[in-house]
PDB file of N, CA and C in Angstrom:
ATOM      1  N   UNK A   1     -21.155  -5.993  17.181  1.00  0.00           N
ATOM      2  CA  UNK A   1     -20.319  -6.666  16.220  1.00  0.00           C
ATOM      3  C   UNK A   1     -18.964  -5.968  16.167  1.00  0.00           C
ATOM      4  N   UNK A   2     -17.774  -6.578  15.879  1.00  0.00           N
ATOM      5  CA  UNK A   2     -16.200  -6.383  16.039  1.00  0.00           C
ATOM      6  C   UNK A   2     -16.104  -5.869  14.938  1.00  0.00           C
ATOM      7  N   UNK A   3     -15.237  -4.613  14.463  1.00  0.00           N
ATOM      8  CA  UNK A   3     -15.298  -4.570  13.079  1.00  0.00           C
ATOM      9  C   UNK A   3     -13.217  -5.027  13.162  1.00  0.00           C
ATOM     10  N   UNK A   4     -12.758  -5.813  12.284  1.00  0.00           N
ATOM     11  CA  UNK A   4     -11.922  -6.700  12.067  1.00  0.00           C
ATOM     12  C   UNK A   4     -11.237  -5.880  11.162  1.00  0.00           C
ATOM     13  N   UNK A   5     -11.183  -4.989  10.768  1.00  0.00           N
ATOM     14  CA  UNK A   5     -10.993  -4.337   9.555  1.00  0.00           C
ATOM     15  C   UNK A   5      -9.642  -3.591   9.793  1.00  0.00           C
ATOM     16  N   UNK A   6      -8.553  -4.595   8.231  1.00  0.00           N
ATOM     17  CA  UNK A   6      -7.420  -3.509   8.421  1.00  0.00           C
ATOM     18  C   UNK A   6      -7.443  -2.234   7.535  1.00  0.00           C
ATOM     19  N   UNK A   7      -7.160  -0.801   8.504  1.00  0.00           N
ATOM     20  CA  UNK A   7      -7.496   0.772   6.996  1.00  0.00           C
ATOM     21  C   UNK A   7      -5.756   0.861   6.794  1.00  0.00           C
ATOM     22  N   UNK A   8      -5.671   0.769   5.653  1.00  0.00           N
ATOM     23  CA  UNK A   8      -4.397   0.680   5.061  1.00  0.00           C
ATOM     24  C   UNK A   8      -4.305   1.968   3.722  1.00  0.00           C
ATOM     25  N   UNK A   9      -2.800   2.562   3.866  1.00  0.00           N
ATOM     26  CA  UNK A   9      -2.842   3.224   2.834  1.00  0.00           C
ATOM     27  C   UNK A   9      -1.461   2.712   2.363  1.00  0.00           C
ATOM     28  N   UNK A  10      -1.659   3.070   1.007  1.00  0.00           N
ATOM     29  CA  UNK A  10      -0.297   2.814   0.228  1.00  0.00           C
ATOM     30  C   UNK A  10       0.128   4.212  -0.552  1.00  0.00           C
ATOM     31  N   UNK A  11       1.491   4.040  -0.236  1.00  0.00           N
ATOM     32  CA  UNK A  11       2.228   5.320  -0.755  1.00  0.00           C
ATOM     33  C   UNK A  11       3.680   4.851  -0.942  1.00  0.00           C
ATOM     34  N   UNK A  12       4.441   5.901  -1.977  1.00  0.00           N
ATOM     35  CA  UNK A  12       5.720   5.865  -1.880  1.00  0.00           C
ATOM     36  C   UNK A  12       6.093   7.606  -1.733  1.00  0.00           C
ATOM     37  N   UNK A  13       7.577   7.663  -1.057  1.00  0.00           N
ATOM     38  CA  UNK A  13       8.191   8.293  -0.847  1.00  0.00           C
ATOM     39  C   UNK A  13       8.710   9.767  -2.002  1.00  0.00           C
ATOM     40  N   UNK A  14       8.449  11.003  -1.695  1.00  0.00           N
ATOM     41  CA  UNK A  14       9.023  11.651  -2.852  1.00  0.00           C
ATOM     42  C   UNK A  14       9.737  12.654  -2.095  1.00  0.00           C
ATOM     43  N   UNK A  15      11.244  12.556  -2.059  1.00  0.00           N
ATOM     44  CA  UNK A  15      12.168  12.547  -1.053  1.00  0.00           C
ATOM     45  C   UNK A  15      12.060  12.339   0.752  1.00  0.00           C
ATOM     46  N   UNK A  16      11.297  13.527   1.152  1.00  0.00           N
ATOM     47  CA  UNK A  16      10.553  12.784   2.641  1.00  0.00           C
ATOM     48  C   UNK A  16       9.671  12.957   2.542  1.00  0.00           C
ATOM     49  N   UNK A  17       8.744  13.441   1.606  1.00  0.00           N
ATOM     50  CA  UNK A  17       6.897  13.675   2.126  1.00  0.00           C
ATOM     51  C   UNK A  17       7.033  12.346   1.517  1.00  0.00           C
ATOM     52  N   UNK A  18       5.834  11.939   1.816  1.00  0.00           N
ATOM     53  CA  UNK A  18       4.726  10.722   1.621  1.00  0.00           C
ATOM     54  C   UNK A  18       3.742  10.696   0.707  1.00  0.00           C
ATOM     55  N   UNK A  19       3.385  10.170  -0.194  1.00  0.00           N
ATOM     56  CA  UNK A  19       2.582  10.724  -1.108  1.00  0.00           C
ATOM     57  C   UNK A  19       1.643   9.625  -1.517  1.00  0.00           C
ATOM     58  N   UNK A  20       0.083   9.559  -0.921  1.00  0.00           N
ATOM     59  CA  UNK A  20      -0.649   8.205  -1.083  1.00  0.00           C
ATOM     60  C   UNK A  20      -0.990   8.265  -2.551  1.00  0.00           C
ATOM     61  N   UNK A  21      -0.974   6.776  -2.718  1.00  0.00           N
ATOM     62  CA  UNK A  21      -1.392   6.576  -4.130  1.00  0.00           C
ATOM     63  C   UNK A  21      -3.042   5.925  -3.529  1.00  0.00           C
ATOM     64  N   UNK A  22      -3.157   5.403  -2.866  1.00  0.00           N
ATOM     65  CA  UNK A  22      -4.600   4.336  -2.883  1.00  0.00           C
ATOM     66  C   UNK A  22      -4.734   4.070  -1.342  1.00  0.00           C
ATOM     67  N   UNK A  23      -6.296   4.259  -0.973  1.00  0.00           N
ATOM     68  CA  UNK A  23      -6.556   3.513   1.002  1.00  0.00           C
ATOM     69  C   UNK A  23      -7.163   2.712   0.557  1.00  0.00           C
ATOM     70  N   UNK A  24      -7.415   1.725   1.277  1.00  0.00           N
ATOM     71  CA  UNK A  24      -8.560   0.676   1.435  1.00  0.00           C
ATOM     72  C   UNK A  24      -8.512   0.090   2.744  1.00  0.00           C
ATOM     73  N   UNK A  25      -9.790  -0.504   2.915  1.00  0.00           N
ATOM     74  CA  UNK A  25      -9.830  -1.009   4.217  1.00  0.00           C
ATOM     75  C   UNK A  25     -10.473  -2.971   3.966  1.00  0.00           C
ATOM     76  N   UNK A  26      -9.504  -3.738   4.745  1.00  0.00           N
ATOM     77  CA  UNK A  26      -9.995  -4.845   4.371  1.00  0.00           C
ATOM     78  C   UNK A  26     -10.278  -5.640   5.818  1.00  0.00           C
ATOM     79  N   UNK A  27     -10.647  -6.906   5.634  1.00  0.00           N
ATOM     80  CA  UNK A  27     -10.080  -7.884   7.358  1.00  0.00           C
ATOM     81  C   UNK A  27      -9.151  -9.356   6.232  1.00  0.00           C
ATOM     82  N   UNK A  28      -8.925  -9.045   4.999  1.00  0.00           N
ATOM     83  CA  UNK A  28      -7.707 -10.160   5.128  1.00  0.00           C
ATOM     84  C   UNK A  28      -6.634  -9.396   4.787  1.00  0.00           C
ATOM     85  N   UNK A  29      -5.733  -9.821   5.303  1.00  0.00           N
ATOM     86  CA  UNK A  29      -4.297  -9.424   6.178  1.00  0.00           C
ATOM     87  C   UNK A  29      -3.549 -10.087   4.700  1.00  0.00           C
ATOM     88  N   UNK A  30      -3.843 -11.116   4.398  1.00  0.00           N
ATOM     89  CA  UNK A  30      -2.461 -11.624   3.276  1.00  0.00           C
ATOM     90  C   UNK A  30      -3.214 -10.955   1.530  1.00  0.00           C
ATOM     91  N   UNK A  31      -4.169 -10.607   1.467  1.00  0.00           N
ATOM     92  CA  UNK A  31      -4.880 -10.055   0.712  1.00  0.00           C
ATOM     93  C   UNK A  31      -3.923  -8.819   0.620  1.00  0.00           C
ATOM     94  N   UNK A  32      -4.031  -7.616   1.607  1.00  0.00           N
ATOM     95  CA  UNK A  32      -3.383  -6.334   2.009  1.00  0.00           C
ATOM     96  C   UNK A  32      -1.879  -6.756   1.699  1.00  0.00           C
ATOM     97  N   UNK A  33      -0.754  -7.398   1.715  1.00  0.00           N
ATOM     98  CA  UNK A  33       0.529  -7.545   2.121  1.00  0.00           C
ATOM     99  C   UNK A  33       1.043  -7.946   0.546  1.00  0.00           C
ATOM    100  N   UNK A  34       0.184  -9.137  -0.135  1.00  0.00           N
ATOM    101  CA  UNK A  34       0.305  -9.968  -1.452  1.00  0.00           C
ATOM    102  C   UNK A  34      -1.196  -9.147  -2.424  1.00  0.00           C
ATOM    103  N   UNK A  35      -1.378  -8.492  -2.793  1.00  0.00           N
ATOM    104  CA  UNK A  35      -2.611  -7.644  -3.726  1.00  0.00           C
ATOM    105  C   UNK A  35      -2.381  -8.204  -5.186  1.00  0.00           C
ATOM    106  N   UNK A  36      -3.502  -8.153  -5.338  1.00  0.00           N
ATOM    107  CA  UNK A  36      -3.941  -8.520  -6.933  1.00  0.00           C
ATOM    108  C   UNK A  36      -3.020  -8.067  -8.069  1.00  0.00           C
ATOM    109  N   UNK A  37      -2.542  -8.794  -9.142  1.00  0.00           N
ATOM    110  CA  UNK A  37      -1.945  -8.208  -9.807  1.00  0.00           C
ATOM    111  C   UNK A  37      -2.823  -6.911 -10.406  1.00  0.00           C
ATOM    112  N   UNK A  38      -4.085  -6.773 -10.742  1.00  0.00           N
ATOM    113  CA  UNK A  38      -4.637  -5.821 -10.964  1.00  0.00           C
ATOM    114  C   UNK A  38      -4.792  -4.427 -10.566  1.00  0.00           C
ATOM    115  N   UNK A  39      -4.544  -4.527  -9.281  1.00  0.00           N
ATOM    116  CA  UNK A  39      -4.296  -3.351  -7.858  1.00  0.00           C
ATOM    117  C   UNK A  39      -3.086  -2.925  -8.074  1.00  0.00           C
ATOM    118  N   UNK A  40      -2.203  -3.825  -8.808  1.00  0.00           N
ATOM    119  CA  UNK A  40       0.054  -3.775  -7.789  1.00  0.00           C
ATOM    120  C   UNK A  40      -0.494  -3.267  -9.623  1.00  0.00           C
ATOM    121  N   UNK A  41      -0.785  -3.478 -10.507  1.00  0.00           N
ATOM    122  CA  UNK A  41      -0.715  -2.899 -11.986  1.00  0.00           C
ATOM    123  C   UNK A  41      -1.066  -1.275 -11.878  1.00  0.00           C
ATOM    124  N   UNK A  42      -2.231  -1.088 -11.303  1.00  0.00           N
ATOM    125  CA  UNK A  42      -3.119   0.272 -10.900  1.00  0.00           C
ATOM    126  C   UNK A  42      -2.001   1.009 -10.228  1.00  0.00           C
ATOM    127  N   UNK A  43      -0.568   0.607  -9.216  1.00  0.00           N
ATOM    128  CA  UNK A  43      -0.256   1.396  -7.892  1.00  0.00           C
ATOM    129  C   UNK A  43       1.064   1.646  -8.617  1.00  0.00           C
ATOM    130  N   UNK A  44       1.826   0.634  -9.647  1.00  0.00           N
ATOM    131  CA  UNK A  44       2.604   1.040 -10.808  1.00  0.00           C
ATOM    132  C   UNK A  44       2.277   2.403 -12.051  1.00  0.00           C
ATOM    133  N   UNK A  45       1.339   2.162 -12.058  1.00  0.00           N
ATOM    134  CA  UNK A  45       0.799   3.586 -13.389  1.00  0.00           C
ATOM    135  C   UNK A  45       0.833   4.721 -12.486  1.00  0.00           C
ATOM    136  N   UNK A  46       0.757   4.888 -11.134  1.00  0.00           N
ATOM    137  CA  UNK A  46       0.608   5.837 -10.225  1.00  0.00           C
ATOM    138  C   UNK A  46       1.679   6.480  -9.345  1.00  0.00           C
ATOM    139  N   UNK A  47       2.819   5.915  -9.947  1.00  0.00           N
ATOM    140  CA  UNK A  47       3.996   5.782  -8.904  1.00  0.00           C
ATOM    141  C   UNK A  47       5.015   5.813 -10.266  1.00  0.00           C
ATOM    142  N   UNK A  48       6.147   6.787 -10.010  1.00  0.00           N
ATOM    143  CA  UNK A  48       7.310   7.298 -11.063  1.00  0.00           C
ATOM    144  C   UNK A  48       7.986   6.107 -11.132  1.00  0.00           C
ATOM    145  N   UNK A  49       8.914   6.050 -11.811  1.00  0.00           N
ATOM    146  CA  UNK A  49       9.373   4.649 -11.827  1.00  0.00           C
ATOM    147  C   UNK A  49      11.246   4.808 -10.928  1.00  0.00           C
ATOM    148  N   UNK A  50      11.093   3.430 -10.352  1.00  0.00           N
ATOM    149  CA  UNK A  50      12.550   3.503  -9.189  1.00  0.00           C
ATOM    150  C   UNK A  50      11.904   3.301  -8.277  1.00  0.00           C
ATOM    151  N   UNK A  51      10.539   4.094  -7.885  1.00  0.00           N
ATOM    152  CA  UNK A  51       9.990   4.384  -6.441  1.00  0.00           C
ATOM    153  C   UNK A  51       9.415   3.652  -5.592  1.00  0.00           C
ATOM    154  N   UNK A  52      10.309   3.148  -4.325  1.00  0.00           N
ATOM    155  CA  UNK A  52       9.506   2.344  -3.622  1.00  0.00           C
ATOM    156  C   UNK A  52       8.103   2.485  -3.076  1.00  0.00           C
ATOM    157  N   UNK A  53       7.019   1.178  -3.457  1.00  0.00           N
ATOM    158  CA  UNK A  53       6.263   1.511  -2.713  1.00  0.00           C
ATOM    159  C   UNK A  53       5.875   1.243  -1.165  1.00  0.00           C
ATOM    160  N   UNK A  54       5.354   1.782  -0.582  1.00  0.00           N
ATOM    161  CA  UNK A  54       4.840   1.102   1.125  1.00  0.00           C
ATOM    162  C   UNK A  54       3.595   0.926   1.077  1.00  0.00           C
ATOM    163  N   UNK A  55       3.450  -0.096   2.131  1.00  0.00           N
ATOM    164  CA  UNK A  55       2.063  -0.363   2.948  1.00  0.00           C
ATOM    165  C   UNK A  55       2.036   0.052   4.096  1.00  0.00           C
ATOM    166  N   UNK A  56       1.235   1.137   4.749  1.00  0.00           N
ATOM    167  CA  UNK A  56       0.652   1.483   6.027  1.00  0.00           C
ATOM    168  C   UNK A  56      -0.345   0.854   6.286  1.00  0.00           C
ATOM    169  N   UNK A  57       0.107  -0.368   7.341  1.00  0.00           N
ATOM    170  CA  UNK A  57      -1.367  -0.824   7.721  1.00  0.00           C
ATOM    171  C   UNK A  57      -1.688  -0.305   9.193  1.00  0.00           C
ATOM    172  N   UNK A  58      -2.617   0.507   9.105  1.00  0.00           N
ATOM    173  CA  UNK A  58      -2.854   1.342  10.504  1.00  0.00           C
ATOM    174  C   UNK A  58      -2.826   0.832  12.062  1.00  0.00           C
ATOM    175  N   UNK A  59      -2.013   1.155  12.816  1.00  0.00           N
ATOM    176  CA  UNK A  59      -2.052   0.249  14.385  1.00  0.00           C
ATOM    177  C   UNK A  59      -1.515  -1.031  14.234  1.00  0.00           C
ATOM    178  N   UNK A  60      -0.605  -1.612  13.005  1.00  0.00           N
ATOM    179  CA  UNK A  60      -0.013  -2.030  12.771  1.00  0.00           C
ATOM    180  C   UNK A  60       1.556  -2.562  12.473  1.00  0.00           C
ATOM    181  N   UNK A  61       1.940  -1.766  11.208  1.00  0.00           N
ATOM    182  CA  UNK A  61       3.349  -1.124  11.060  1.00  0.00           C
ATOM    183  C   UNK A  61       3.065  -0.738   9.129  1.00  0.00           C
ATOM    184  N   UNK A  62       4.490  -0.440   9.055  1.00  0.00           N
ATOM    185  CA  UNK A  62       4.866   0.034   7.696  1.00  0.00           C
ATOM    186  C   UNK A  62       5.220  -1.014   7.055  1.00  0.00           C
ATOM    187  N   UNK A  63       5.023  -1.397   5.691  1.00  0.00           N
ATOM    188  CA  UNK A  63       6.263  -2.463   5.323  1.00  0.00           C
ATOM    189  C   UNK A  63       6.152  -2.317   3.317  1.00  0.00           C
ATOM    190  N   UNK A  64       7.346  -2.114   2.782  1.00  0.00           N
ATOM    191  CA  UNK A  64       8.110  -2.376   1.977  1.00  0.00           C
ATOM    192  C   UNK A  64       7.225  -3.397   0.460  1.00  0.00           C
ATOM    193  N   UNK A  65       5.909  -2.367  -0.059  1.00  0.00           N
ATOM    194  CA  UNK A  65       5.901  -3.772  -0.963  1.00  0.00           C
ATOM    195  C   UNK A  65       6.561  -4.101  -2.065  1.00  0.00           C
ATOM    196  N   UNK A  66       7.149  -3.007  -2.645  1.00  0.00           N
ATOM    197  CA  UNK A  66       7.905  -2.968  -4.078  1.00  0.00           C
ATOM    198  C   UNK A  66       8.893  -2.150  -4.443  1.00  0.00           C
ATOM    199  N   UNK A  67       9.725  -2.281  -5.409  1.00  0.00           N
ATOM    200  CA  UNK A  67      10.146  -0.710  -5.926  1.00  0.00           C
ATOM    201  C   UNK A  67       9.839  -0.987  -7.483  1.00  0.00           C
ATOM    202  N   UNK A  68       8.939   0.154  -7.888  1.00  0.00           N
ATOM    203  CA  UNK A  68       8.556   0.025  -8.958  1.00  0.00           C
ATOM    204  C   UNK A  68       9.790   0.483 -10.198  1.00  0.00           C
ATOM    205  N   UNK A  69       9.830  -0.549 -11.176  1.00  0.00           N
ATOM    206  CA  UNK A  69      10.752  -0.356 -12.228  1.00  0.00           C
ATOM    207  C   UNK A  69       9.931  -0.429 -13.852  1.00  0.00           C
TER     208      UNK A  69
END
């Protein structure tokens, strides 16, 4: 069996280190990119405010989900 599965971490930036807030591993792709308001609520309480967050989706790329205000 294929495992389909994207391992994704999310983090924002605290000047250049990287600093994960949350991994998960899923196989839907618009799930990972667009997240629950419940999750994007959870990754806000976890993250200073201004601070962009990212998505690392592994063997994938990086991309830009927010900047938290």
């Amino acid at each position: 069996m294929i495992n389909n599965n994207f391992d994704v971490i999310y983090y924002f930036k605290d000047g250049k280190i990287k600093v994960p807030i949350a991994v998960s591993s899923s196989n839907d792709l618009s799930n990972i990119i667009f997240p629950q308001k419940g999750f994007v609520d959870i990754l806000k309480e976890k993250t200073p405010a201004n601070a962009e967050i990212f998505i690392n989706v592994i063997n994938v790329g990086t991309y830009l989900l927010f900047q938290n205000e």
